[in-house]
N, C-alpha and C. Protein backbone atom coordinates (compact mmCIF):
# COMPACT_ATOMS: atom_id res chain seq x y z
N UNK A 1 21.01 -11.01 1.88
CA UNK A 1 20.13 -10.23 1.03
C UNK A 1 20.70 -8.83 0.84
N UNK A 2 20.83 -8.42 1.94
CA UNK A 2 21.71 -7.08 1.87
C UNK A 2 22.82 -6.93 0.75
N UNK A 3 23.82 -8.41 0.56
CA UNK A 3 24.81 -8.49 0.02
C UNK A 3 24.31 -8.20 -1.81
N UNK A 4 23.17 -9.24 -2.08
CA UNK A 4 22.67 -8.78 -3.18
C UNK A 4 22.00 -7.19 -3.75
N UNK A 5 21.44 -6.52 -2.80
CA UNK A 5 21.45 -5.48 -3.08
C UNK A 5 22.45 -4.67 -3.22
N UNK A 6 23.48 -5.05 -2.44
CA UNK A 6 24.51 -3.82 -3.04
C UNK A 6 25.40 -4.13 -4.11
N UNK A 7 25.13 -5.41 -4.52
CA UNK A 7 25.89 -5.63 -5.63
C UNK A 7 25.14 -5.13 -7.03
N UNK A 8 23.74 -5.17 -6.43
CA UNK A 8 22.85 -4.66 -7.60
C UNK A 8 23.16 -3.37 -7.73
N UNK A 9 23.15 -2.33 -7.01
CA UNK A 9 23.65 -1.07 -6.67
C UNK A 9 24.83 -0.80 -7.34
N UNK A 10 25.63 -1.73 -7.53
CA UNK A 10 27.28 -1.18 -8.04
C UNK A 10 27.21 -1.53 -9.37
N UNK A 11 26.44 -3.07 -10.01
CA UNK A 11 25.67 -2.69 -11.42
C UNK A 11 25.38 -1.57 -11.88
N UNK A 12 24.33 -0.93 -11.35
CA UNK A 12 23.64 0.07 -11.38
C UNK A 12 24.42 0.99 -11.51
N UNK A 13 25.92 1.44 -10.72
CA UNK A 13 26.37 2.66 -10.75
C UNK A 13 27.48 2.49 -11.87
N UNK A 14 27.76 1.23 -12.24
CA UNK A 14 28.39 1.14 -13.24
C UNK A 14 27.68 1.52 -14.91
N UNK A 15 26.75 0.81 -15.08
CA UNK A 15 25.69 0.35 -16.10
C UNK A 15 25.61 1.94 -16.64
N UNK A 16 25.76 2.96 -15.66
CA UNK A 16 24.96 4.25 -15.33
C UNK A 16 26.21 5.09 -16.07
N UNK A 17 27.70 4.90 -15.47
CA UNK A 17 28.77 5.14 -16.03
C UNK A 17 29.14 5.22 -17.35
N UNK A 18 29.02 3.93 -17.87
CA UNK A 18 29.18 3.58 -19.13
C UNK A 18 27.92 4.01 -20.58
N UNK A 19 26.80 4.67 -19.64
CA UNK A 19 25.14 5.17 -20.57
C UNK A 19 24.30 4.31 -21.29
N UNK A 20 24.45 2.84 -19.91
CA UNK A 20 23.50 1.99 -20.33
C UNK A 20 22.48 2.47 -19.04
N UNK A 21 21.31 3.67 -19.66
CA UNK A 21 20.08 3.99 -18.64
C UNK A 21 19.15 2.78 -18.33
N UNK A 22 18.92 2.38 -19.18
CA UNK A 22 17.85 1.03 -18.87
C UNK A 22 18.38 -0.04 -18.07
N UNK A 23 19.64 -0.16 -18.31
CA UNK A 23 20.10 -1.63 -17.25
C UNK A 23 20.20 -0.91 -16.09
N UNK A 24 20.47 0.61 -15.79
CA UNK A 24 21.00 1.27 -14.88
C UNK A 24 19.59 1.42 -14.09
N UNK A 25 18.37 1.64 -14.44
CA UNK A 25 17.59 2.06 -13.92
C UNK A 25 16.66 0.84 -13.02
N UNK A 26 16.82 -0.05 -14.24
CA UNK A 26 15.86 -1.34 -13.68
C UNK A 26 17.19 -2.29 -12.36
N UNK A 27 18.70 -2.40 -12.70
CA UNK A 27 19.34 -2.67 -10.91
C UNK A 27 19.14 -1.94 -10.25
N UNK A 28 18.88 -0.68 -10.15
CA UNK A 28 18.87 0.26 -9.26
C UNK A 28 17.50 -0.47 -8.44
N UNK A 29 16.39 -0.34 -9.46
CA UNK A 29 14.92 -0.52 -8.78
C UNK A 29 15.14 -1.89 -8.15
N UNK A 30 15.63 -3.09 -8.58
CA UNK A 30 16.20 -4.20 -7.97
C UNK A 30 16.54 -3.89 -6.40
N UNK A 31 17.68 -3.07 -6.64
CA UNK A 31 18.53 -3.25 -5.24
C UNK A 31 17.87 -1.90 -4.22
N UNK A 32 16.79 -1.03 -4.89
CA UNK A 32 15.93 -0.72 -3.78
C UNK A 32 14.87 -1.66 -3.29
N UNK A 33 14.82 -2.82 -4.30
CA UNK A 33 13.71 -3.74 -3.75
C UNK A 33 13.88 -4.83 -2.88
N UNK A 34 15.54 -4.92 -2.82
CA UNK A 34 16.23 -5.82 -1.85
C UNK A 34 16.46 -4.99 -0.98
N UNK A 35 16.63 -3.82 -1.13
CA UNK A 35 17.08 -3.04 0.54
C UNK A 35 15.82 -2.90 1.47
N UNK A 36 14.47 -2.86 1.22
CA UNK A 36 13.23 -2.38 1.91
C UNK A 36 13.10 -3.89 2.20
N UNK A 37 13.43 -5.05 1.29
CA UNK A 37 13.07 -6.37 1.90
C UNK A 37 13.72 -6.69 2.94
N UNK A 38 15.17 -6.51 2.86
CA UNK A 38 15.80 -6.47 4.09
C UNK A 38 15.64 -5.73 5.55
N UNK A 39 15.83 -4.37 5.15
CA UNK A 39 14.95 -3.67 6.26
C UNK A 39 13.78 -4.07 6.91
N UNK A 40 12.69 -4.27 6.13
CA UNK A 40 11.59 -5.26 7.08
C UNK A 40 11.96 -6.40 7.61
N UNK A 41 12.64 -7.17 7.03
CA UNK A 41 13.09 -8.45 8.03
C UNK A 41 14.23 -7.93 8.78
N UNK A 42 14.85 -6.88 9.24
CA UNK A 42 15.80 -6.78 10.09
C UNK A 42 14.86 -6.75 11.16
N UNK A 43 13.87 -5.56 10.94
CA UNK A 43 12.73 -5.13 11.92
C UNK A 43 12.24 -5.63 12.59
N UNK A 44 11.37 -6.52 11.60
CA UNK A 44 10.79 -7.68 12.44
C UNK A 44 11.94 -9.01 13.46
N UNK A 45 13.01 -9.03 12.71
CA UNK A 45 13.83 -9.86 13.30
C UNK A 45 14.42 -9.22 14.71
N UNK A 46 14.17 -8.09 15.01
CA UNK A 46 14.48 -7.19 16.16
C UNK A 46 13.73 -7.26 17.06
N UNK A 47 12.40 -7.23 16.81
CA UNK A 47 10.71 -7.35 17.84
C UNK A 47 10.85 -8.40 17.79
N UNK A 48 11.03 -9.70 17.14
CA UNK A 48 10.88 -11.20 17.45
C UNK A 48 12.31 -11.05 19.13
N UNK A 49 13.32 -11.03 18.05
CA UNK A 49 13.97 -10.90 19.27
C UNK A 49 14.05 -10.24 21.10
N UNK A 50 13.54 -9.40 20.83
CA UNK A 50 12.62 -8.14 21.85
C UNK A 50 11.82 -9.22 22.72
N UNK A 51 10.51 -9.78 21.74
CA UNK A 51 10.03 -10.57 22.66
C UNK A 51 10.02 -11.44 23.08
N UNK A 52 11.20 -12.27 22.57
CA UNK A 52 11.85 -13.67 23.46
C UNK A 52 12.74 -13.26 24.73
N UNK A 53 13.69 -11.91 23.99
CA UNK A 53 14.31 -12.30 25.38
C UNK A 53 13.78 -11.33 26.50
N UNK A 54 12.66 -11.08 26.44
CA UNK A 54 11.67 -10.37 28.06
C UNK A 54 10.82 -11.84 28.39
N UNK A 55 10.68 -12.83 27.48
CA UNK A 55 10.42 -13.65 28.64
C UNK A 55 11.53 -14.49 29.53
């Protein structure tokens, strides 16, 4: 997931390059919407982990 966001991101910084704002703006919002998805499942994938291995 991570991987897709940053590819959305380099869209984005390209799209942005060239003065396409609208494609530039809406990957951008994409690949902030894959980075916070990821981040919560790292999170949670950290406390899951946390509490398996204390038992």
């Amino acid at each position: 997931m991570l991987h897709y966001a940053l590819v959305f991101f380099v869209v984005a910084l390209i799209a942005a390059v060239f003065g396409f704002g609208g494609i530039a703006a809406g990957a951008a919002e994409i690949a902030k919407i894959l980075f916070f998805i990821f981040l919560i499942l790292f999170v949670v994938s950290l406390v899951t982990g946390l509490f398996r291995r204390g038992r």
